[in-house]
N, C-alpha and C. Protein backbone atom coordinates (compact mmCIF):
# COMPACT_ATOMS: atom_id res chain seq x y z
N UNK A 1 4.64 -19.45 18.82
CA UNK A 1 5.53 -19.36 17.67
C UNK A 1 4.73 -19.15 16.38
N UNK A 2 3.67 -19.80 16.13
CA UNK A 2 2.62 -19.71 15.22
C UNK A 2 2.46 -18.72 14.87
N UNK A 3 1.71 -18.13 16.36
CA UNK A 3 1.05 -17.00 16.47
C UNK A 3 1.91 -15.65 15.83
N UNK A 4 3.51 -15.57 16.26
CA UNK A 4 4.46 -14.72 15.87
C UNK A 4 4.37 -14.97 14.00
N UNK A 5 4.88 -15.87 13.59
CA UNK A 5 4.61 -15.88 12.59
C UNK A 5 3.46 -15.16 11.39
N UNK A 6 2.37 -15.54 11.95
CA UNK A 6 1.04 -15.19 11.30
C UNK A 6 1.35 -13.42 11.66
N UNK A 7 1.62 -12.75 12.68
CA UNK A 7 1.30 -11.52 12.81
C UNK A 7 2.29 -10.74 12.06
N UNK A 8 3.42 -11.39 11.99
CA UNK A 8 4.30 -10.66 11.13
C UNK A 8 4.60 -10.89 9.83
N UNK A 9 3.49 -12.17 9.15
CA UNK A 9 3.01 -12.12 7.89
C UNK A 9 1.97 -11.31 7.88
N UNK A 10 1.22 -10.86 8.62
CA UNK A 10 0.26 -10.03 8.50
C UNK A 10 0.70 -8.42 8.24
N UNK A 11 1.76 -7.81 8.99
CA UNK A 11 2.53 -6.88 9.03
C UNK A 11 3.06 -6.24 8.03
N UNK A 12 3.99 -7.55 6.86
CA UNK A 12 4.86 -7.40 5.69
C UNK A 12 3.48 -7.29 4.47
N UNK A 13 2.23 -8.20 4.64
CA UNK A 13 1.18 -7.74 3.68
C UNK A 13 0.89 -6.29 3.80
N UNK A 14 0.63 -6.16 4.69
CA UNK A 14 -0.05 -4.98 5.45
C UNK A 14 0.59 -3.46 4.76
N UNK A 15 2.13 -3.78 5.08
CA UNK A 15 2.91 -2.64 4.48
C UNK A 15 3.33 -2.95 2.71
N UNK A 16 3.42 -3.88 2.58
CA UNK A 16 3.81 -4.32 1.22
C UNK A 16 2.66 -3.82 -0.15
N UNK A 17 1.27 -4.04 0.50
CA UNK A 17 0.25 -3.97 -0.83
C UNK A 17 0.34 -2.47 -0.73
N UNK A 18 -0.05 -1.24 -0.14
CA UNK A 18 0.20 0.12 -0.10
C UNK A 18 1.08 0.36 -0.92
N UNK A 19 2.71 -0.13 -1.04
CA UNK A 19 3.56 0.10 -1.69
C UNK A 19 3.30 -0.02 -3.39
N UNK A 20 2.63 -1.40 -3.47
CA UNK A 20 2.58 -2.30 -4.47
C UNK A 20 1.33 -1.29 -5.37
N UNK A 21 0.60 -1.32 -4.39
CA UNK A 21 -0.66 -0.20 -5.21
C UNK A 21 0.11 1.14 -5.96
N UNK A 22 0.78 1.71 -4.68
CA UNK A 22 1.28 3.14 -5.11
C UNK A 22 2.21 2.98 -6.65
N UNK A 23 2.85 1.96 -6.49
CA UNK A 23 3.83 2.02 -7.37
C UNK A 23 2.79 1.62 -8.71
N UNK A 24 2.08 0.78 -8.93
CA UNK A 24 1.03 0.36 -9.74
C UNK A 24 0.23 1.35 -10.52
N UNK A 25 -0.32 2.42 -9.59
CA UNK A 25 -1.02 3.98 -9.76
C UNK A 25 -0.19 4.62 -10.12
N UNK A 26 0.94 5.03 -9.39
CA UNK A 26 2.18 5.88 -9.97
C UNK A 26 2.92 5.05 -12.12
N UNK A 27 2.78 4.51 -11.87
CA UNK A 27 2.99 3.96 -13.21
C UNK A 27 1.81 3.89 -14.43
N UNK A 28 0.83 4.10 -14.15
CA UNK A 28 -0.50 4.15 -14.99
C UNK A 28 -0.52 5.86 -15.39
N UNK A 29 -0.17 6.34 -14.10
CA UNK A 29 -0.42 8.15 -14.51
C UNK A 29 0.85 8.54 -15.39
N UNK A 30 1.59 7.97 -15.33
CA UNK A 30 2.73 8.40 -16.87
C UNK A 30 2.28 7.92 -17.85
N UNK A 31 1.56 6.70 -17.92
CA UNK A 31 1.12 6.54 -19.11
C UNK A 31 0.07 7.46 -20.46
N UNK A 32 -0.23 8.50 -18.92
CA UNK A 32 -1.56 8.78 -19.45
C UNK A 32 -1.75 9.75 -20.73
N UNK A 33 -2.65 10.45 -21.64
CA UNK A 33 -2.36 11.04 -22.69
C UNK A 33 -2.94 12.28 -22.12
N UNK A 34 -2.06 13.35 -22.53
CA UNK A 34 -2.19 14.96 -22.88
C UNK A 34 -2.23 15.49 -23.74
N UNK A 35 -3.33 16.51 -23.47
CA UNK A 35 -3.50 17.29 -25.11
C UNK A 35 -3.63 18.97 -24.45
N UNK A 36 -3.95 19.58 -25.37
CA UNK A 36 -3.70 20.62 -24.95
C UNK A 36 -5.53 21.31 -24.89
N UNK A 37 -5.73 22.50 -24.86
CA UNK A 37 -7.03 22.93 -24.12
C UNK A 37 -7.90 22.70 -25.31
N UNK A 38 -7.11 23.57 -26.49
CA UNK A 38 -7.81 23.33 -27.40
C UNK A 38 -8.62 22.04 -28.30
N UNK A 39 -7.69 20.95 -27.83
CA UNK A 39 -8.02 19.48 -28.21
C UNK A 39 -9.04 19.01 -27.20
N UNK A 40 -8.69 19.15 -26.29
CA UNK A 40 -9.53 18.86 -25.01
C UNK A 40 -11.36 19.24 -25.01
N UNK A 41 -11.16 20.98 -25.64
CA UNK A 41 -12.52 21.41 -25.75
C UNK A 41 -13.17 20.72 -27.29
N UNK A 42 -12.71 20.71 -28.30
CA UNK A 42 -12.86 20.16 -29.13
C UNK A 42 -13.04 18.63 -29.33
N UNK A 43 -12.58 17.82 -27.84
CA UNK A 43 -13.41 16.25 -28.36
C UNK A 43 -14.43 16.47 -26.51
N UNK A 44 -14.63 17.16 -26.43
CA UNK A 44 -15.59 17.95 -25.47
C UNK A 44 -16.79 17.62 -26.32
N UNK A 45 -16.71 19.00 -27.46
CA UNK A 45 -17.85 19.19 -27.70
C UNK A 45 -18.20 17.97 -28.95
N UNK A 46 -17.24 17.25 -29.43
CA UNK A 46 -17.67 15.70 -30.28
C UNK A 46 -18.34 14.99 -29.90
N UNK A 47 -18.05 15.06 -28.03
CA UNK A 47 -18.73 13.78 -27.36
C UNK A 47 -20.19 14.32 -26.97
N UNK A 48 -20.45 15.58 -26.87
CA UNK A 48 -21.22 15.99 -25.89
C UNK A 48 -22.55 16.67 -27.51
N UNK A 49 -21.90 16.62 -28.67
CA UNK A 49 -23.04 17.12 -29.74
C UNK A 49 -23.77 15.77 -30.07
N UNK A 50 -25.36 16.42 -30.35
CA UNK A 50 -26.24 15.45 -30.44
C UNK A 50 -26.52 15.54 -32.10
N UNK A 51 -26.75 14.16 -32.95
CA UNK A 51 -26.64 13.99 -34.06
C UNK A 51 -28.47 14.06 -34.61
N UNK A 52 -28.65 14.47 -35.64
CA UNK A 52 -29.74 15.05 -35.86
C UNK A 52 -30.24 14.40 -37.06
């Protein structure tokens, strides 16, 4: 009876954190910020110029 127990708590983790992640990841990538090419190349080259 134990034994049933433990395996099918093991089962509901098992399938549950996958979910829990996806939904976790899926909610971070809407957050995320867009710019367009031109902004993009332009803090490109902010980060990437060396100060003299």
């Amino acid at each position: 009876m134990a034994a049933g127990v433990i395996v099918v708590l093991v089962l509901v983790i098992g399938v549950a954190f996958p979910i829990v992640l996806y939904a976790l990841v899926r909610g971070e990538h809407d957050k995320r910020d867009t710019m367009t090419r031109e902004e993009a190349e332009r803090t490109a080259r902010r980060d990437t110029r060396k100060e003299r």
